[in-house]
Protein backbone atom coordinates (compact mmCIF):
# COMPACT_ATOMS: atom_id res chain seq x y z
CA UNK A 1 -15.04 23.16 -1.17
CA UNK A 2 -16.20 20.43 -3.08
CA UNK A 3 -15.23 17.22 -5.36
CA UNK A 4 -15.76 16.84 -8.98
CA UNK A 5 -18.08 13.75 -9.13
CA UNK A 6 -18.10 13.80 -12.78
CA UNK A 7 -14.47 11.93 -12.62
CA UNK A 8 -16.43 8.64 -11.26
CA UNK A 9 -16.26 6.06 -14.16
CA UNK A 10 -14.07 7.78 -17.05
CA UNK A 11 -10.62 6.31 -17.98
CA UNK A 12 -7.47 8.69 -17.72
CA UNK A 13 -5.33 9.13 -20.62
CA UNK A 14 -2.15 6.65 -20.32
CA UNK A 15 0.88 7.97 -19.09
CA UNK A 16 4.62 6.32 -19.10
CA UNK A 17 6.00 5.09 -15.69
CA UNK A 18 8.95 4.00 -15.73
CA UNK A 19 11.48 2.35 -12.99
CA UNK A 20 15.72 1.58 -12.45
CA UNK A 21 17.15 -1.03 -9.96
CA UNK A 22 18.31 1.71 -8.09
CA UNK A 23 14.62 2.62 -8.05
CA UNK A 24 13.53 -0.64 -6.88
CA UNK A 25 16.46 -0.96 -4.15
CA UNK A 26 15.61 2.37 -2.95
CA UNK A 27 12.04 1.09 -2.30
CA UNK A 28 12.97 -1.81 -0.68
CA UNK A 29 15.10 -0.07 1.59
CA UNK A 30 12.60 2.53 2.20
CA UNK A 31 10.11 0.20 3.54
CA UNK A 32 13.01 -1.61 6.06
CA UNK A 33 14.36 -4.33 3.98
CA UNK A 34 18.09 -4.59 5.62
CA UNK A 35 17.29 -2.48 8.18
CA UNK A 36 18.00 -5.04 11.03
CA UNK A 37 19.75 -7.76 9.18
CA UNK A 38 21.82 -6.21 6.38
CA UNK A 39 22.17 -9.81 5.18
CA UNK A 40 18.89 -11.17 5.53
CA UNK A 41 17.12 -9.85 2.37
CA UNK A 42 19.92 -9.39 -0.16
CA UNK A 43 17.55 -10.19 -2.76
CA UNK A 44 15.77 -6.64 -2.22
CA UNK A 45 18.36 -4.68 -1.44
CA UNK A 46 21.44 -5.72 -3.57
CA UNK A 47 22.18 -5.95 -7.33
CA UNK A 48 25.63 -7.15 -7.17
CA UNK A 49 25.41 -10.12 -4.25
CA UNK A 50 27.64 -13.17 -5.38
CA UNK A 51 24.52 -15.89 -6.03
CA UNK A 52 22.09 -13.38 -5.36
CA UNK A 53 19.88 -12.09 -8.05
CA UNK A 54 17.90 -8.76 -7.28
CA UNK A 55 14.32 -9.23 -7.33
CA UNK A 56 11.49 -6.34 -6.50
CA UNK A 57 9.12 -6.40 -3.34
CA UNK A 58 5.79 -7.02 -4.67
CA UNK A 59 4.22 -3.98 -3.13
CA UNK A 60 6.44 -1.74 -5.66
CA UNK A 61 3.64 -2.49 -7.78
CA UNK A 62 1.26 0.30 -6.31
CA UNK A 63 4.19 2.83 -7.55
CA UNK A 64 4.68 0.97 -10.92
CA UNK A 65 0.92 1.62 -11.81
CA UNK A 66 0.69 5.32 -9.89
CA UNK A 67 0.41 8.50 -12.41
CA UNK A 68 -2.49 7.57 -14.37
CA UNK A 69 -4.85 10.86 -13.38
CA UNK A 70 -3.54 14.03 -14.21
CA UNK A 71 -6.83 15.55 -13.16
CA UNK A 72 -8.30 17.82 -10.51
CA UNK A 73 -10.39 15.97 -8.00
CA UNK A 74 -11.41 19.24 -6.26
CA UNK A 75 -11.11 21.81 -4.09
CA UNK A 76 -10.50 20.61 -0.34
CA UNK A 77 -7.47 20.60 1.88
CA UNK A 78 -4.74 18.24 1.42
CA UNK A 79 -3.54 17.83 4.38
CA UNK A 80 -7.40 16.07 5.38
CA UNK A 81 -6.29 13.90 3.00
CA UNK A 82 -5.37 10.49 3.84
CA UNK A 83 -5.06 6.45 2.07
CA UNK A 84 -7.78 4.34 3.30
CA UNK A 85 -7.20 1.11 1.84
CA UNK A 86 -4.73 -0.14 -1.07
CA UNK A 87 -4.53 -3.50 -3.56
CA UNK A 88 -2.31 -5.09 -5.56
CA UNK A 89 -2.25 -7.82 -8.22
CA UNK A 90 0.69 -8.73 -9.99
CA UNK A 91 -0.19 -10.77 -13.06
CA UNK A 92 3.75 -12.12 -13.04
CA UNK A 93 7.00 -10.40 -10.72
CA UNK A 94 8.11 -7.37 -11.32
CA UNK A 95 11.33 -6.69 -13.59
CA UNK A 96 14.12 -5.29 -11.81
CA UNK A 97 13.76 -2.09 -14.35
CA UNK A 98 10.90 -1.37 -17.25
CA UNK A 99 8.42 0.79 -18.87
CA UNK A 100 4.72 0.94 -18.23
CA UNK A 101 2.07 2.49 -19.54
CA UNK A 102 -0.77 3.21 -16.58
CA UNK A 103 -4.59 3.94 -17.01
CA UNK A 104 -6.65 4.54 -13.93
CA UNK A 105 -10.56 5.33 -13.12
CA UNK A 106 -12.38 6.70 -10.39
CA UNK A 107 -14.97 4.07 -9.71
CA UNK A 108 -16.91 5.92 -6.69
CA UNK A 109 -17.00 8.74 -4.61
CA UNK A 110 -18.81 7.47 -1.35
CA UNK A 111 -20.32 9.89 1.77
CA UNK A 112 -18.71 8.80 4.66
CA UNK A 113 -20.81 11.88 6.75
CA UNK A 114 -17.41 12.54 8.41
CA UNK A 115 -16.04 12.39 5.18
CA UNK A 116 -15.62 11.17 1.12
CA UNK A 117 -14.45 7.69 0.44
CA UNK A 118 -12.31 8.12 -3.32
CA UNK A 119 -12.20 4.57 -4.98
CA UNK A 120 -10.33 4.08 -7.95
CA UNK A 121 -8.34 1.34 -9.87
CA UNK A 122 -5.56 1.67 -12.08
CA UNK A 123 -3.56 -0.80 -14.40
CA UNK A 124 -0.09 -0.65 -16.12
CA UNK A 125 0.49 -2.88 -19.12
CA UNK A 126 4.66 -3.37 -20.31
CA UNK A 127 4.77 -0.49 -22.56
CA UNK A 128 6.28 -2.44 -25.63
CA UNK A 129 4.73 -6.37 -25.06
CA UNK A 130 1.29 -4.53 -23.91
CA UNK A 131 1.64 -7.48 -21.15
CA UNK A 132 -0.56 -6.62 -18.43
CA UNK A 133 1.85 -6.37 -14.90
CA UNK A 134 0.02 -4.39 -12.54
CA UNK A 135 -3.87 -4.16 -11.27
CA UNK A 136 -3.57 -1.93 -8.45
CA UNK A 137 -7.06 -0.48 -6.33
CA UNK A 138 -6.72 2.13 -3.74
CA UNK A 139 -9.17 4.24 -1.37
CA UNK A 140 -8.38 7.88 -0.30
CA UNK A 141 -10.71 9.18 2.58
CA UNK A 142 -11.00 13.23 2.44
CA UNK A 143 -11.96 14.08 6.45
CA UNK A 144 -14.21 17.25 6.04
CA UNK A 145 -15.51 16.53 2.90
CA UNK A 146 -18.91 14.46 3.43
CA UNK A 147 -22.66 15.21 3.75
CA UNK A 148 -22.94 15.40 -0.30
CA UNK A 149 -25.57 12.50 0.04
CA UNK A 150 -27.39 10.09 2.37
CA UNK A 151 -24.74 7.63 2.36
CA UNK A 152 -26.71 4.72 3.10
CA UNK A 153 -25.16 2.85 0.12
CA UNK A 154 -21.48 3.56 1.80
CA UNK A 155 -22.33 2.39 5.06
CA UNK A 156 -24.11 -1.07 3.38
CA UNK A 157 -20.92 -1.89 1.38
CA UNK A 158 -18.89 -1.58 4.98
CA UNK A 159 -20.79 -3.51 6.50
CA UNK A 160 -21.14 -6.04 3.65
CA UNK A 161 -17.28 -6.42 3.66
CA UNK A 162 -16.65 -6.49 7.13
CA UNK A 163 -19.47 -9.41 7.33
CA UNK A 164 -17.26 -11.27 4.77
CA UNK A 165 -13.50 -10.37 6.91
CA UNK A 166 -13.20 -12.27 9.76
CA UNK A 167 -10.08 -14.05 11.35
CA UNK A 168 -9.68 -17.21 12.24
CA UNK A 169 -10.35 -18.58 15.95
CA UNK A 170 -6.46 -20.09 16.51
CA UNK A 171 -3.10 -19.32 17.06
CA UNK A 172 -1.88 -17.09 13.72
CA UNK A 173 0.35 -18.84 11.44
CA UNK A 174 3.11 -15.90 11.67
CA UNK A 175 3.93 -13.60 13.76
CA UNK A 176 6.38 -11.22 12.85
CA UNK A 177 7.39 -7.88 15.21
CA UNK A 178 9.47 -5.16 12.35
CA UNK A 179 10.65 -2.05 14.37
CA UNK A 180 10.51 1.53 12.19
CA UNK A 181 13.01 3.62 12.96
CA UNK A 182 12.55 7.85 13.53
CA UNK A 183 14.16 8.76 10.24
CA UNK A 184 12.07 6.10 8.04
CA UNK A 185 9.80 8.61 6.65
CA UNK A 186 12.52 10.37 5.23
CA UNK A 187 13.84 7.19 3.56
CA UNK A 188 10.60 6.28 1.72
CA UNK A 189 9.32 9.53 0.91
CA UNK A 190 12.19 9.62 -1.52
CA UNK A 191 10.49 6.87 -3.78
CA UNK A 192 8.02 9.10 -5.14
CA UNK A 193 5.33 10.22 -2.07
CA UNK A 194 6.74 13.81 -0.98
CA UNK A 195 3.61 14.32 1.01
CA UNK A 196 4.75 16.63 4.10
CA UNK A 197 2.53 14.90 6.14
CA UNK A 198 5.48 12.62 6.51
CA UNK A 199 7.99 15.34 6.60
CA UNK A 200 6.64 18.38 7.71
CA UNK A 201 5.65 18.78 11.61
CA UNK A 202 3.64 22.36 10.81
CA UNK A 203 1.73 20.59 7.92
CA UNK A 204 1.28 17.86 9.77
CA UNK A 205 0.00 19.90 12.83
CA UNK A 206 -2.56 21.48 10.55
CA UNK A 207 -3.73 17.50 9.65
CA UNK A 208 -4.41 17.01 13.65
CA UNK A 209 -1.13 15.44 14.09
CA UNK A 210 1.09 15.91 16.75
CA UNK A 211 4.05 15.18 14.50
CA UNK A 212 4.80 13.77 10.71
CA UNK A 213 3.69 10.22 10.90
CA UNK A 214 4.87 7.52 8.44
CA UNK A 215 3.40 6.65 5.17
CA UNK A 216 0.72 4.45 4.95
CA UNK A 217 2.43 1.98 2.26
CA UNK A 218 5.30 2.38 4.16
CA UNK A 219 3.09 0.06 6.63
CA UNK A 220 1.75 -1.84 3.75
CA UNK A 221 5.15 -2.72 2.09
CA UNK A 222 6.67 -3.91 5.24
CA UNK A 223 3.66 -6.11 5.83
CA UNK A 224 4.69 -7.55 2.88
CA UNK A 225 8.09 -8.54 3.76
CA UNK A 226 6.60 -9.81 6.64
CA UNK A 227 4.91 -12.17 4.74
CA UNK A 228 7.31 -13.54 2.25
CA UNK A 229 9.86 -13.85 5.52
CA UNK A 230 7.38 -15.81 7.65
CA UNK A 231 4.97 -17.59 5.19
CA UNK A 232 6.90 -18.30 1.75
CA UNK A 233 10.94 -18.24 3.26
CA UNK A 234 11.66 -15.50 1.81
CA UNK A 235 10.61 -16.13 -1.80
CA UNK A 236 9.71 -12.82 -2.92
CA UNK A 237 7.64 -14.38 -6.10
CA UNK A 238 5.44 -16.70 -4.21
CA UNK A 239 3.56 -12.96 -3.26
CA UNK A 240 1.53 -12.45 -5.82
CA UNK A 241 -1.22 -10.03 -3.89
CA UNK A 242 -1.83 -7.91 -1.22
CA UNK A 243 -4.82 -5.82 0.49
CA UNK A 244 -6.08 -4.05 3.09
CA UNK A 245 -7.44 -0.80 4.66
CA UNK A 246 -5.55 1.70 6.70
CA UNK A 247 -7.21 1.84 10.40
CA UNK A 248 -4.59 4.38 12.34
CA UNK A 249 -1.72 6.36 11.82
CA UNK A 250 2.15 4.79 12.47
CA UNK A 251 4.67 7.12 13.81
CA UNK A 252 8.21 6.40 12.93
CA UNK A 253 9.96 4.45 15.34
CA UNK A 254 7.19 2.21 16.29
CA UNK A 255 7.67 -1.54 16.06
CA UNK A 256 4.85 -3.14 14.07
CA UNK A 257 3.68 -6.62 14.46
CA UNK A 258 2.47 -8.57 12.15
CA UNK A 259 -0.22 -11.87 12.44
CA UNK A 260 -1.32 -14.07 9.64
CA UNK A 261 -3.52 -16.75 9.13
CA UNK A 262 -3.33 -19.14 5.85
CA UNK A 263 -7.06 -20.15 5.08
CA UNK A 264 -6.82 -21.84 2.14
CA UNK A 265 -4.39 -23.07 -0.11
CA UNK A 266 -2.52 -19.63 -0.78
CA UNK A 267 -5.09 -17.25 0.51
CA UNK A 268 -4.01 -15.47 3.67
CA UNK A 269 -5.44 -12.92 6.14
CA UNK A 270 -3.53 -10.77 8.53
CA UNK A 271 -3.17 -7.19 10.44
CA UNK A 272 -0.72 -5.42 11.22
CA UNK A 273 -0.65 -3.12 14.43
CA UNK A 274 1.66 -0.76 15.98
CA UNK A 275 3.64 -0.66 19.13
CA UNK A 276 0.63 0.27 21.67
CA UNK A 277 -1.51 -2.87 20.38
CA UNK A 278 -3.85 -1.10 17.89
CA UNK A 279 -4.39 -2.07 14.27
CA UNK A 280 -3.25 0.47 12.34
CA UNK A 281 -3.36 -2.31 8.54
CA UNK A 282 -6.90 -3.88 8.92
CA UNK A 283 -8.74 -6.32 6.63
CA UNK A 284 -5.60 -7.97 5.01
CA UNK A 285 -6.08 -9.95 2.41
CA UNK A 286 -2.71 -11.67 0.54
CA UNK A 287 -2.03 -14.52 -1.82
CA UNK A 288 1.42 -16.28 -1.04
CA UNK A 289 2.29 -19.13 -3.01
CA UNK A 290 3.44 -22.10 -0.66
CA UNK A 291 7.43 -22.59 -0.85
CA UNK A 292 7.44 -26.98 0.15
């Protein structure tokens, strides 16, 4: 098995992406929005509310600007295969529906030893303004796949960004608790990431899980709820970006917690961890617009 290295640093061609309310509602509803309140976040998951106007959780981003490879990154097993980390920018909200067009570049394949580290960035411009919408980063980690190199440059950029993470010494600003519920998986997975990892207990099995677990934006996009709920009263604009790295696996029906810190101006950090106290959303980073 191995992983085509000459990927790192050229552009894909663009591909069309394109999105529906329904999409976007879908989405929402996938990552909990109404779940517990069927009231309390109208804006997400109706299009018809009287005085309500349907907006699009900020997090639908990372699926706006998805579809940009199109090519083989190698030979390994898939179901080693899971996200390490994930970033958003959103240059201005998201339209309830549109058409993108989405280019995306590896930009390194790091040795983990246990493992490769995938970087890669992709962006998604309105297809007819050419308006940029979308910068979107994410990390894949391959288990199995490491021992290509010395890694030494891997391990310094860790440790380089874990020097410049660190929480503050008070009382978080928020803290939110957002239950998952068994069947959640099979909600989201329906918004694009058919992954049976999520679905499938015998592929899952063969990953080293006991059972499907939940999707790792899944986390991510209820994080974000979390954070326009708690920190900007539910202003779904006033999140403009939002980033972090995957630390553990969620099973559905866990209740995640969420605990944020504003540290300056609009800049927020927070984590998110499950039900038996362990992160499982490390390194957040967010911007949220202030709402007074």
């Amino acid at each position: 098995m191995s992983l085509n290295h000459d990927l790192v640093g050229v552009p894909s061609e663009p591909v069309r992406r394109s999105w529906t309310s329904k999409d976007a509602l879908l989405y929402a509803v996938g990552c909990g929005a109404g779940h517990d309140d069927p009231l309390a976040e109208l804006t997400l998951t109706t299009e018809n509310s009287h005085g309500v106007s349907q907006q699009v959780l900020p997090t639908y981003g990372v699926l706006v600007a998805s579809g940009g490879g199109g090519r083989k990154l190698g030979d390994f097993n898939p179901a080693m295969l899971v996200h390490g980390g994930q970033e958003v920018e959103l240059a201005q909200p998201l339209p309830v529906e549109g058409e993108v067009e989405v280019t995306s570049v590896i930009t390194s394949i790091e040795d983990k030893r246990s493992g490769a580290l995938i970087s890669s960035e992709s962006r998604a411009v309105d297809a007819d303004t050419r308006e940029e919408l979308v910068l979107s980063r994410s990390q894949i980690f391959i288990r199995g796949e490491g021992g290509f190199s010395e890694g030494q440059a891997g391990a310094a950029s860790a440790a380089t960004a874990a020097a410049q993470w660190a929480l503050p010494d008070r009382e978080p600003d928020l803290l939110a608790h957002l239950p998952t519920w068994p069947g959640q998986a099979l909600v989201y997975r329906l918004s694009g990431d058919r992954n049976p990892l999520h679905s499938d207990p015998v592929f899952a099995q063969r990953g080293n899980f006991e059972r499907p677990i939940l999707h790792g934006l899944c986390t991510y996009g209820m994080s974000a709820r979390a954070l326009i709920a708690g920190l900007a009263d539910g202003e779904v604009s006033a999140l403009t970006a939002i980033g972090g790295r995957f630390s553990a696996p969620v099973t559905p029906g866990d209740t995640l917690t969420v605990r944020a810190w504003r540290t300056d101006g609009t800049d927020v950090l927070f984590q998110t961890l499950r039900g038996d106290g362990t992160v499982c959303f490390d390194r957040g980073t967010a911007r949220v617009a202030t709402t007074a």
